[in-house]
N, C-alpha and C. Protein backbone atom coordinates (compact mmCIF):
# COMPACT_ATOMS: atom_id res chain seq x y z
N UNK A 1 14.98 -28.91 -35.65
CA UNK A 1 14.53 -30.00 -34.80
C UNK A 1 14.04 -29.40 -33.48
N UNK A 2 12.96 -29.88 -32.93
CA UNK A 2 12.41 -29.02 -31.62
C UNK A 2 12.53 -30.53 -30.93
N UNK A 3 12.40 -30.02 -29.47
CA UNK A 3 12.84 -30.79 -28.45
C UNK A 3 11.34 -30.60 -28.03
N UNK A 4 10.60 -32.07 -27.37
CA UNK A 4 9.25 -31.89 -26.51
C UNK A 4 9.57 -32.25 -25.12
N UNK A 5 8.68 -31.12 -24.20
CA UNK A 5 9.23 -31.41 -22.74
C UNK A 5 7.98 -32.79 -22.47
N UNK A 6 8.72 -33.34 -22.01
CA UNK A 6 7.28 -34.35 -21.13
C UNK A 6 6.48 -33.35 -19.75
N UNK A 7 5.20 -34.12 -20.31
CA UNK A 7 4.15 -33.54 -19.66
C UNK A 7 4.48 -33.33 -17.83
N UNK A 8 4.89 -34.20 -17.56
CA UNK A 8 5.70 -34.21 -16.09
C UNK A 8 6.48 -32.86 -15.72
N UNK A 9 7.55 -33.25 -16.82
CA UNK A 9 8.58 -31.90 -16.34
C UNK A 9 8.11 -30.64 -16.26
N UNK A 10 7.43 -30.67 -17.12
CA UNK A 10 6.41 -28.55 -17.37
C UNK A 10 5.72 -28.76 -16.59
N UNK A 11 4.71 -29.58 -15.84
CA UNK A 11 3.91 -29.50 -14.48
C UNK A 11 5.07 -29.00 -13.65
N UNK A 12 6.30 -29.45 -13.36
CA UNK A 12 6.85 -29.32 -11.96
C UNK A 12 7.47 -28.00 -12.10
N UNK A 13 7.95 -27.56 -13.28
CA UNK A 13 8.24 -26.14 -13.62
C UNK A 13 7.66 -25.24 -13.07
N UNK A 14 5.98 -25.83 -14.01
CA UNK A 14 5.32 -24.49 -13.86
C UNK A 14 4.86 -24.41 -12.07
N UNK A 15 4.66 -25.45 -11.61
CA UNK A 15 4.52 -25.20 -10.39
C UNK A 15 5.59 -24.49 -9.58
N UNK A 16 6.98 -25.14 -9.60
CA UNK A 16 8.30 -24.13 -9.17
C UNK A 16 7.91 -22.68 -9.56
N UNK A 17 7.56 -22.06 -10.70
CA UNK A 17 7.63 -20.92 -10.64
C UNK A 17 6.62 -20.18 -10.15
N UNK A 18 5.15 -20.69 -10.06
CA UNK A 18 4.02 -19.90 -9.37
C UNK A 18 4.45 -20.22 -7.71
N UNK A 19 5.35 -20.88 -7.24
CA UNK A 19 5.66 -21.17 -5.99
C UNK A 19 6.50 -20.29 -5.43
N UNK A 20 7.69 -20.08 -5.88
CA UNK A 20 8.37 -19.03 -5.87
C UNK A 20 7.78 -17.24 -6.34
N UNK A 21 6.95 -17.46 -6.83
CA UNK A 21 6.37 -15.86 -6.74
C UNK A 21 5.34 -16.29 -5.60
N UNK A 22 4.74 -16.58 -5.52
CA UNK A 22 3.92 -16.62 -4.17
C UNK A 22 4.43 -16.87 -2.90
N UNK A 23 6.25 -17.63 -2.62
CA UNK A 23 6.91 -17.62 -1.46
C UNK A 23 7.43 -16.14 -1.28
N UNK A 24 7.76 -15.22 -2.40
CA UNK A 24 7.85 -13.57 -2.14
C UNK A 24 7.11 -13.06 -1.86
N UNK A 25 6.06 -13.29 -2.43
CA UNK A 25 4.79 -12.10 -1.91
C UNK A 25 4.49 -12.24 -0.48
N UNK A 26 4.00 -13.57 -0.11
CA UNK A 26 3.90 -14.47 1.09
C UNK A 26 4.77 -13.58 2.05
N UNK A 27 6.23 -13.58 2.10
CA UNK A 27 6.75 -13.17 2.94
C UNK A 27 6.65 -11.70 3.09
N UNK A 28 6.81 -11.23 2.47
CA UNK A 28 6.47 -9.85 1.98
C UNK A 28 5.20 -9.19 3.29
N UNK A 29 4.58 -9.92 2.56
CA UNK A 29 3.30 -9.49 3.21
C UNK A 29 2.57 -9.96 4.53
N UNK A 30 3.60 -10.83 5.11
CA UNK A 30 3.64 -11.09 6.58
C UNK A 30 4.45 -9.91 7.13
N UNK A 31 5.82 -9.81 6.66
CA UNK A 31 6.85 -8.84 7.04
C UNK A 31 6.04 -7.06 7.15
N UNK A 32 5.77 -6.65 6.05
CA UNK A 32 5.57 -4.87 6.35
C UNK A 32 4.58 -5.05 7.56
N UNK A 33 3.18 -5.31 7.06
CA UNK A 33 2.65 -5.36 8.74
C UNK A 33 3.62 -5.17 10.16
N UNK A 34 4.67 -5.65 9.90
CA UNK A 34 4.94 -5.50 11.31
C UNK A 34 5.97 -4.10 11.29
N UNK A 35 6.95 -4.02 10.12
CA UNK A 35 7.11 -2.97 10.01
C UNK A 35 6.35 -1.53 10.17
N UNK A 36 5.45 -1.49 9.60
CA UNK A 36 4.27 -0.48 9.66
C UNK A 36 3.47 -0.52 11.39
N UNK A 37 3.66 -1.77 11.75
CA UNK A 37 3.36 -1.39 13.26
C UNK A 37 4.58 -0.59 13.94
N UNK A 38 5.81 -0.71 13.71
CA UNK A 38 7.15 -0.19 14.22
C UNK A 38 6.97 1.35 13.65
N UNK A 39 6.68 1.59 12.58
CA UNK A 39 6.91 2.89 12.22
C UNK A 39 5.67 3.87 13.19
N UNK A 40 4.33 3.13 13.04
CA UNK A 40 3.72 3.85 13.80
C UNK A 40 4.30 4.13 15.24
N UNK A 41 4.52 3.09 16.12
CA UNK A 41 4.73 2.91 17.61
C UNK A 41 5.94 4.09 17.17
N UNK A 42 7.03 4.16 16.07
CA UNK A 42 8.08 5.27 16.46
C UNK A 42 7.17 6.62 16.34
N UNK A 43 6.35 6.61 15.69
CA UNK A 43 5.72 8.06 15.28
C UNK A 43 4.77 8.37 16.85
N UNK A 44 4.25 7.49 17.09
CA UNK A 44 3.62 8.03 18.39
C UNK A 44 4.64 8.55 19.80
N UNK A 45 5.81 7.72 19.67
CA UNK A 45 6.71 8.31 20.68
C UNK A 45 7.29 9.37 20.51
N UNK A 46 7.63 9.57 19.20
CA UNK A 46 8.38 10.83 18.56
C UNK A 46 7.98 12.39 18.16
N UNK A 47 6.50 11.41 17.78
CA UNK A 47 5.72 12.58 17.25
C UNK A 47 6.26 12.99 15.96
N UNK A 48 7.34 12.72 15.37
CA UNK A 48 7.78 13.05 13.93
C UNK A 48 6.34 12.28 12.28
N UNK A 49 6.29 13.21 11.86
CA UNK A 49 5.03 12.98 11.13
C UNK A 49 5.48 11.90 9.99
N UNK A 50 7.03 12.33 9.71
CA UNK A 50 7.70 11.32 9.03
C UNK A 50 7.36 9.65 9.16
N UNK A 51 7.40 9.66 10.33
CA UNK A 51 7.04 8.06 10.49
C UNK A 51 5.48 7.55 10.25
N UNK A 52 4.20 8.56 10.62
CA UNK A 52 3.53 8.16 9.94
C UNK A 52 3.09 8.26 8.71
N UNK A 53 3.61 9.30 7.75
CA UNK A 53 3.65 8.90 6.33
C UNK A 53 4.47 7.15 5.80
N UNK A 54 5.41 7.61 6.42
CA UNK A 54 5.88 5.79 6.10
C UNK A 54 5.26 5.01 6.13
N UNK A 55 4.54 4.93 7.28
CA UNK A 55 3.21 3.70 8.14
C UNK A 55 2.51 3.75 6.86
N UNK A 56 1.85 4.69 6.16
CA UNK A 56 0.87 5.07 5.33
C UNK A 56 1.28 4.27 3.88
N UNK A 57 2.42 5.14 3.56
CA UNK A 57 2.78 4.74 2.39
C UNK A 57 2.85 3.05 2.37
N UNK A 58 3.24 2.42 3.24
CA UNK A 58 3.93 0.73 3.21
C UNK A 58 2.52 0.45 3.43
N UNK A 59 1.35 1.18 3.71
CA UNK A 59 0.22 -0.31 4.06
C UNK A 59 -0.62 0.07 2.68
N UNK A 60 -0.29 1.29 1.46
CA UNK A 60 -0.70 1.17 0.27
C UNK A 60 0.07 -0.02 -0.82
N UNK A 61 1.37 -0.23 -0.30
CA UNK A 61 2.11 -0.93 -0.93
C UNK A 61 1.71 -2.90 -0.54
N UNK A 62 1.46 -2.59 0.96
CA UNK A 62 1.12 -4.24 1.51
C UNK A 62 -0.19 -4.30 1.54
N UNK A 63 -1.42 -3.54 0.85
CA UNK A 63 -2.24 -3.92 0.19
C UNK A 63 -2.65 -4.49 -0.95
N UNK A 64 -1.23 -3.72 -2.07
CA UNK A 64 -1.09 -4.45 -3.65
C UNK A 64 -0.06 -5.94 -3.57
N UNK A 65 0.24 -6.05 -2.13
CA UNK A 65 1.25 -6.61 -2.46
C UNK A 65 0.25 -8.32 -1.74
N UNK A 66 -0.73 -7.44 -1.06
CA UNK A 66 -1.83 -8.68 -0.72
C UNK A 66 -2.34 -9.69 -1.76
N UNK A 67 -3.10 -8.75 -2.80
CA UNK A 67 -4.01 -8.94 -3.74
C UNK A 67 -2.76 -9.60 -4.67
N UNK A 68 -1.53 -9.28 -5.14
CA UNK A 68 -1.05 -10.07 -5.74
C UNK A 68 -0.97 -11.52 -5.19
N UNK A 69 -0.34 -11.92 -3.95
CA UNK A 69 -0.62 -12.70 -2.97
C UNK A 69 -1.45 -13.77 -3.22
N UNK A 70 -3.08 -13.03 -3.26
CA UNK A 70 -3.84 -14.17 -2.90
C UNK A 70 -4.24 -14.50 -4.55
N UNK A 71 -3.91 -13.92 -5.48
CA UNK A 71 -4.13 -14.40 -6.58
C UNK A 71 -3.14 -15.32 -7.27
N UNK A 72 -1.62 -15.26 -6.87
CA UNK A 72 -0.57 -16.31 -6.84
C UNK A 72 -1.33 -17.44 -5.86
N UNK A 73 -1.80 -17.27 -4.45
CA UNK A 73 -2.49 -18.32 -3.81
C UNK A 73 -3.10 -19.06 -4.66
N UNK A 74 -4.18 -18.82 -5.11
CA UNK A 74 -5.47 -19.52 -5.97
C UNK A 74 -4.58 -19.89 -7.28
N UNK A 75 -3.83 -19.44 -7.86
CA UNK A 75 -3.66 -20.51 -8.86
C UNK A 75 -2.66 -21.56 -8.22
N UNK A 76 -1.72 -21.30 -7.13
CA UNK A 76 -1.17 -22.33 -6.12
C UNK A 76 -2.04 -23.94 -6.12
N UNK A 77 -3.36 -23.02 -5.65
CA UNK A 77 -3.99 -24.01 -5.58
C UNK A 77 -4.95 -24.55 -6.43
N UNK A 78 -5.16 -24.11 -7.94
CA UNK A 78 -5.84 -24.70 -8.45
C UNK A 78 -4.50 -26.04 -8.97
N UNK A 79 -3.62 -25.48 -9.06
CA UNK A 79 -1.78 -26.33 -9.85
C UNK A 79 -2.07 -27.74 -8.93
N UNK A 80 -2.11 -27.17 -6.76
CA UNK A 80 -2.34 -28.59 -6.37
C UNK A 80 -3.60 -29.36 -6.64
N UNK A 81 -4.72 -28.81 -6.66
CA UNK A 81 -6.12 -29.64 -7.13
C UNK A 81 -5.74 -30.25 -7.90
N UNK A 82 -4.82 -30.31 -9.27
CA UNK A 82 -4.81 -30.84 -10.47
C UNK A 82 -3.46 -32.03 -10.20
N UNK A 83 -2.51 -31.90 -9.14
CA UNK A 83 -1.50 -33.01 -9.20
C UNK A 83 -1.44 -33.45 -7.75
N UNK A 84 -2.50 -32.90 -6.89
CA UNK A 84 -2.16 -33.52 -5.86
C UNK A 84 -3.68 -33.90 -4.69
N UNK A 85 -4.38 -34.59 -5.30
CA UNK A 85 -5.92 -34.88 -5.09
C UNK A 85 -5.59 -35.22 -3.41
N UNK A 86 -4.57 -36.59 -2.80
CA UNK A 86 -4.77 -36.85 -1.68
C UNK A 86 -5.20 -35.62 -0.60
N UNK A 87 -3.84 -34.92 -0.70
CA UNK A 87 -3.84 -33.60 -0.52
C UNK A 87 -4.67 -32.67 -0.31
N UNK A 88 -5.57 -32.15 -1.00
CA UNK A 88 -6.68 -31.55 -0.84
C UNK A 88 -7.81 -32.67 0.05
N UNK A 89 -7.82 -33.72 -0.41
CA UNK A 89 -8.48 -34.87 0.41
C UNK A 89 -8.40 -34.20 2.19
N UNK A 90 -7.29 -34.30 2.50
CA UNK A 90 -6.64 -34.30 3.88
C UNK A 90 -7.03 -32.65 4.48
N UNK A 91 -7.48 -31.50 3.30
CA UNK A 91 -7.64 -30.54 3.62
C UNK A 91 -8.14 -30.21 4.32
N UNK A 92 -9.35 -31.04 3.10
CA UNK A 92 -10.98 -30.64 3.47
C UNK A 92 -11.50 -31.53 4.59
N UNK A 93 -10.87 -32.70 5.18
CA UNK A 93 -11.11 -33.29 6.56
C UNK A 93 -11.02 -32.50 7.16
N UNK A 94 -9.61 -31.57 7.30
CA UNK A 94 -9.46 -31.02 8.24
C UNK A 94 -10.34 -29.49 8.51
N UNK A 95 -10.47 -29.06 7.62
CA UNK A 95 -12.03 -28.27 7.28
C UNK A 95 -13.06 -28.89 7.95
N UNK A 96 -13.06 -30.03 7.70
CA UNK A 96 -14.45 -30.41 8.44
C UNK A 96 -14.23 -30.12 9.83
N UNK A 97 -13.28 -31.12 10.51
CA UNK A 97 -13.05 -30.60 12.30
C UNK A 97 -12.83 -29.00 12.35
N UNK A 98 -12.36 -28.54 11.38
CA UNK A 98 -11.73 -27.06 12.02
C UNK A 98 -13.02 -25.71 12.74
N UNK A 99 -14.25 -26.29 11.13
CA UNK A 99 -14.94 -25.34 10.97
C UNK A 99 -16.35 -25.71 12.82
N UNK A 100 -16.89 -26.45 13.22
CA UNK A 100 -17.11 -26.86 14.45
C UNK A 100 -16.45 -26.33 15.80
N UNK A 101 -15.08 -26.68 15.54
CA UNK A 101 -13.96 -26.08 16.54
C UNK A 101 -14.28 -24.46 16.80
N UNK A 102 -14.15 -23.82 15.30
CA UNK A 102 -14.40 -22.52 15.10
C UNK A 102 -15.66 -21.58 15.69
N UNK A 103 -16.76 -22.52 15.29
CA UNK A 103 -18.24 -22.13 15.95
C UNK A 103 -18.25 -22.26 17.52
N UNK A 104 -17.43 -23.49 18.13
CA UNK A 104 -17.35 -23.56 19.51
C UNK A 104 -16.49 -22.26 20.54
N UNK A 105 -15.42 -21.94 19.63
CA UNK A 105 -14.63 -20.96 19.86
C UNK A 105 -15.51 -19.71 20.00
N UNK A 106 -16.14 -19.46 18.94
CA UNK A 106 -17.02 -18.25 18.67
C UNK A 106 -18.10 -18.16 19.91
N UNK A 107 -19.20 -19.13 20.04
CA UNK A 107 -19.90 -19.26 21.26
C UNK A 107 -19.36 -19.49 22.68
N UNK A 108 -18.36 -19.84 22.83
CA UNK A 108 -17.27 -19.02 24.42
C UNK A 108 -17.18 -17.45 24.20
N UNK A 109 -16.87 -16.73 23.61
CA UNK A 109 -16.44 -15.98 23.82
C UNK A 109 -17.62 -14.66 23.03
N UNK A 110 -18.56 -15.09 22.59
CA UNK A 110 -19.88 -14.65 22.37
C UNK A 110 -20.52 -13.47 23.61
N UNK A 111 -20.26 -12.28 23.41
CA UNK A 111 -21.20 -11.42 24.03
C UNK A 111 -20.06 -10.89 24.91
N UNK A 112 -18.75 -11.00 25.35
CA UNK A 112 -17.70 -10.58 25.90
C UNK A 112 -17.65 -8.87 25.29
N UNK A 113 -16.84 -8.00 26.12
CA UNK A 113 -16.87 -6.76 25.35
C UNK A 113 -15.32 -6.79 24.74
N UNK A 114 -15.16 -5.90 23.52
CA UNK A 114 -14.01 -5.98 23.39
C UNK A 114 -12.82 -4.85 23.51
């Protein structure tokens, strides 16, 4: 005898679980960045070469650990396109004001040196 899940429950599953690998990576990959800024700032005070191999090694690692990232992202979000339309609705408004805001931002500060 097999048991059928309703169509409901395996949506919220499968979403729980692409959510939870993408809340690891996510953090992940906010976190070394700053680590890897610490290791450098110790290597420049120290001068120990040790610390910038570390720096090195962690930004080969929070590069793979990007690309996993944004590919957990995109199916994130193809999961909400498919159960949560308002949602994306409210996005892309805000896309609309953001991207204007953005161009205004850009033309202040247009031709400044950096």
């Amino acid at each position: 005898m097999s048991t059928v899940i309703p169509d409901l429950l395996a949506a919220r599953s499968q979403m729980a679980v692409s959510l939870a690998f993408h809340i690891v990576f996510a953090v992940i990959g906010i976190g070394m960045p700053v680590l890897m800024v610490v290791a450098e700032r110790r290597w420049q005070t120290t001068g120990d070469a040790a610390y910038l191999e570390l720096a090195r090694r962690w930004a080969k690692g929070t590069a793979i650990l990007f690309a996993a990232g944004a590919v957990s992202g995109t199916i994130l979000w193809f999961e909400l396109g498919l159960t949560l339309k308002l949602v994306l609705l409210a996005l892309f408004v805000g896309a609309l004001v953001l991207i204007p805001s953005l161009y205004y931002l850009f033309r202040i500060f247009k031709g400044r040196p950096t």
